[in-house]
Protein backbone atom coordinates (compact mmCIF):
# COMPACT_ATOMS: atom_id res chain seq x y z
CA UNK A 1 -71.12 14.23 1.85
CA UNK A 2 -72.30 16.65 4.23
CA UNK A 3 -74.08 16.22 6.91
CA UNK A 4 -76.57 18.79 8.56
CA UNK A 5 -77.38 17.85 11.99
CA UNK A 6 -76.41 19.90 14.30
CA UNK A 7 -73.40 18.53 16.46
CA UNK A 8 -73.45 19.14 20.40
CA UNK A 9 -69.69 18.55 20.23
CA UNK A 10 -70.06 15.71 23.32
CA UNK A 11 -69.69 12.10 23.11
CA UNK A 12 -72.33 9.81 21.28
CA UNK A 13 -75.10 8.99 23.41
CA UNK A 14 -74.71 5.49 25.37
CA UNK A 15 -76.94 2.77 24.35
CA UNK A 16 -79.85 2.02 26.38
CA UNK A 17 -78.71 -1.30 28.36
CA UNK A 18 -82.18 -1.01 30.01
CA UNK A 19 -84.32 -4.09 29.04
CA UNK A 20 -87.64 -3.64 26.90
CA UNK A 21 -89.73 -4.36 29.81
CA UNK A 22 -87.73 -1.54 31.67
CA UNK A 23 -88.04 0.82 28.78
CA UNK A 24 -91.97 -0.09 28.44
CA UNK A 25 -92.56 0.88 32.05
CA UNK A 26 -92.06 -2.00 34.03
CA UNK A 27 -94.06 -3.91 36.20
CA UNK A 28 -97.11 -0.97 35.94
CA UNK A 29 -97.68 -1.65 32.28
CA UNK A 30 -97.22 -4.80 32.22
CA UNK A 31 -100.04 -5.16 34.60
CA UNK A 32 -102.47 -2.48 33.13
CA UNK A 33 -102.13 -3.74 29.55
CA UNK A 34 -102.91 -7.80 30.80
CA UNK A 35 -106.16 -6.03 32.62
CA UNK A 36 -107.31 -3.51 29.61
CA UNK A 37 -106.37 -7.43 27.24
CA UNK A 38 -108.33 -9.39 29.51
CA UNK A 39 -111.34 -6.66 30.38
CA UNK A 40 -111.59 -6.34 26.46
CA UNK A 41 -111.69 -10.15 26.25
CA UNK A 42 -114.45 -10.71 28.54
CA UNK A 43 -116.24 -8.13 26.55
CA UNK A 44 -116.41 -9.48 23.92
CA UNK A 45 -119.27 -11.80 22.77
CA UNK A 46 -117.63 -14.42 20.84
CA UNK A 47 -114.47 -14.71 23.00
CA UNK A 48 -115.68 -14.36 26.37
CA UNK A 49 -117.83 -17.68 26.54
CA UNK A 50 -113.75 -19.21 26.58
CA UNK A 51 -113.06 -17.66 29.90
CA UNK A 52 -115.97 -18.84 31.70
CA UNK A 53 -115.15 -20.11 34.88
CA UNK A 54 -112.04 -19.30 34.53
CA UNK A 55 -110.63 -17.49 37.86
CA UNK A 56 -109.73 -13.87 36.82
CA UNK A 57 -107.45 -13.27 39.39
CA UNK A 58 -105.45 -16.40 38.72
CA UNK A 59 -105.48 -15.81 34.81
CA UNK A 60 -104.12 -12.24 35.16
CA UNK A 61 -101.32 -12.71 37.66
CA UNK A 62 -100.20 -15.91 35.37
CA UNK A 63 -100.02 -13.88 32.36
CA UNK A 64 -97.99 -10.78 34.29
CA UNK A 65 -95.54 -13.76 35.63
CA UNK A 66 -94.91 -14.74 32.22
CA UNK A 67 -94.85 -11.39 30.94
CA UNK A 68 -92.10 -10.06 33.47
CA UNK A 69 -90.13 -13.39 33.30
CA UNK A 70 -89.68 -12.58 29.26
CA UNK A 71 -89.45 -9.20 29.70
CA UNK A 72 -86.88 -8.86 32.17
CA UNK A 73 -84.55 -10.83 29.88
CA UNK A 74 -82.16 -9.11 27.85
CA UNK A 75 -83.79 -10.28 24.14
CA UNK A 76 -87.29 -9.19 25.93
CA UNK A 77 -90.38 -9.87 24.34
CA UNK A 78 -88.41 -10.58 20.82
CA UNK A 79 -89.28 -7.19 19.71
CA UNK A 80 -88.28 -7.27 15.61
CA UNK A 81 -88.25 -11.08 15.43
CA UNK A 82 -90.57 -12.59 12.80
CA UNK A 83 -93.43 -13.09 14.61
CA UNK A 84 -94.20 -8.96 14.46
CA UNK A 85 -95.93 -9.78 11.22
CA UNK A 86 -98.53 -13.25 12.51
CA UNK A 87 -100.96 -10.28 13.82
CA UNK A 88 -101.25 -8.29 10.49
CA UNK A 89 -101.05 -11.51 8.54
CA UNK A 90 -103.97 -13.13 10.54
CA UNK A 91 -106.18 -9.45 10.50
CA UNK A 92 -106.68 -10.44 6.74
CA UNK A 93 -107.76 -13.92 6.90
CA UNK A 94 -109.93 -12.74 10.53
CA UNK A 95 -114.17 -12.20 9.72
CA UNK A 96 -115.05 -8.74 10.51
CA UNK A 97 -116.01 -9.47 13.82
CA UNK A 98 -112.76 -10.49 14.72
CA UNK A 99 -111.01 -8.18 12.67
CA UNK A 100 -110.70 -5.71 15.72
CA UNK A 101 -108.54 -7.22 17.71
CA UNK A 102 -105.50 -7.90 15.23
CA UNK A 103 -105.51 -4.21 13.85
């Protein structure tokens, strides 16, 4: 069998040992995609009347705490593991109203 691709004639590349929070972009995403989820959230007429009262500040850094702790280990955020599918699976059974946030 032949095989087409062009061959640089070097060693195969490494693999990446670099966690999936690393590869993602670190600490900078982490903390601009919790503030586009939570902006998003709030508005949003039937999901922001849950966050009322709710201190902002304290929610987000929480949720980038939790996200770094995950991310930085070396299985990540389980990228690949079952749970990929819950979102698309729940999109169907979500009224149109709700339907944009699990596309």
């Amino acid at each position: 069998m032949s095989d087409d691709r062009p061959d640089s004639g070097g060693p195969p590349e490494a693999a990446d040992e670099r966690t999936l929070f690393e590869r993602i972009g670190g600490m900078k995403t982490l903390v601009n995609g919790v503030d586009v989820f939570y902006d998003m959230v709030l508005e949003d007429g039937m999901l922001a009347p849950f966050f009322e009262g709710v201190d902002q500040a304290r929610q987000r850094i929480k949720q980038v705490k939790k996200g770094e702790k995950r991310g930085r280990e070396k299985r990540g955020f389980r990228s690949g593991s079952r749970r990929g599918a819950a979102p698309r699976d729940a999109a169907l059974a979500c009224p149109p109203p709700m339907a944009h946030w699990v596309s």
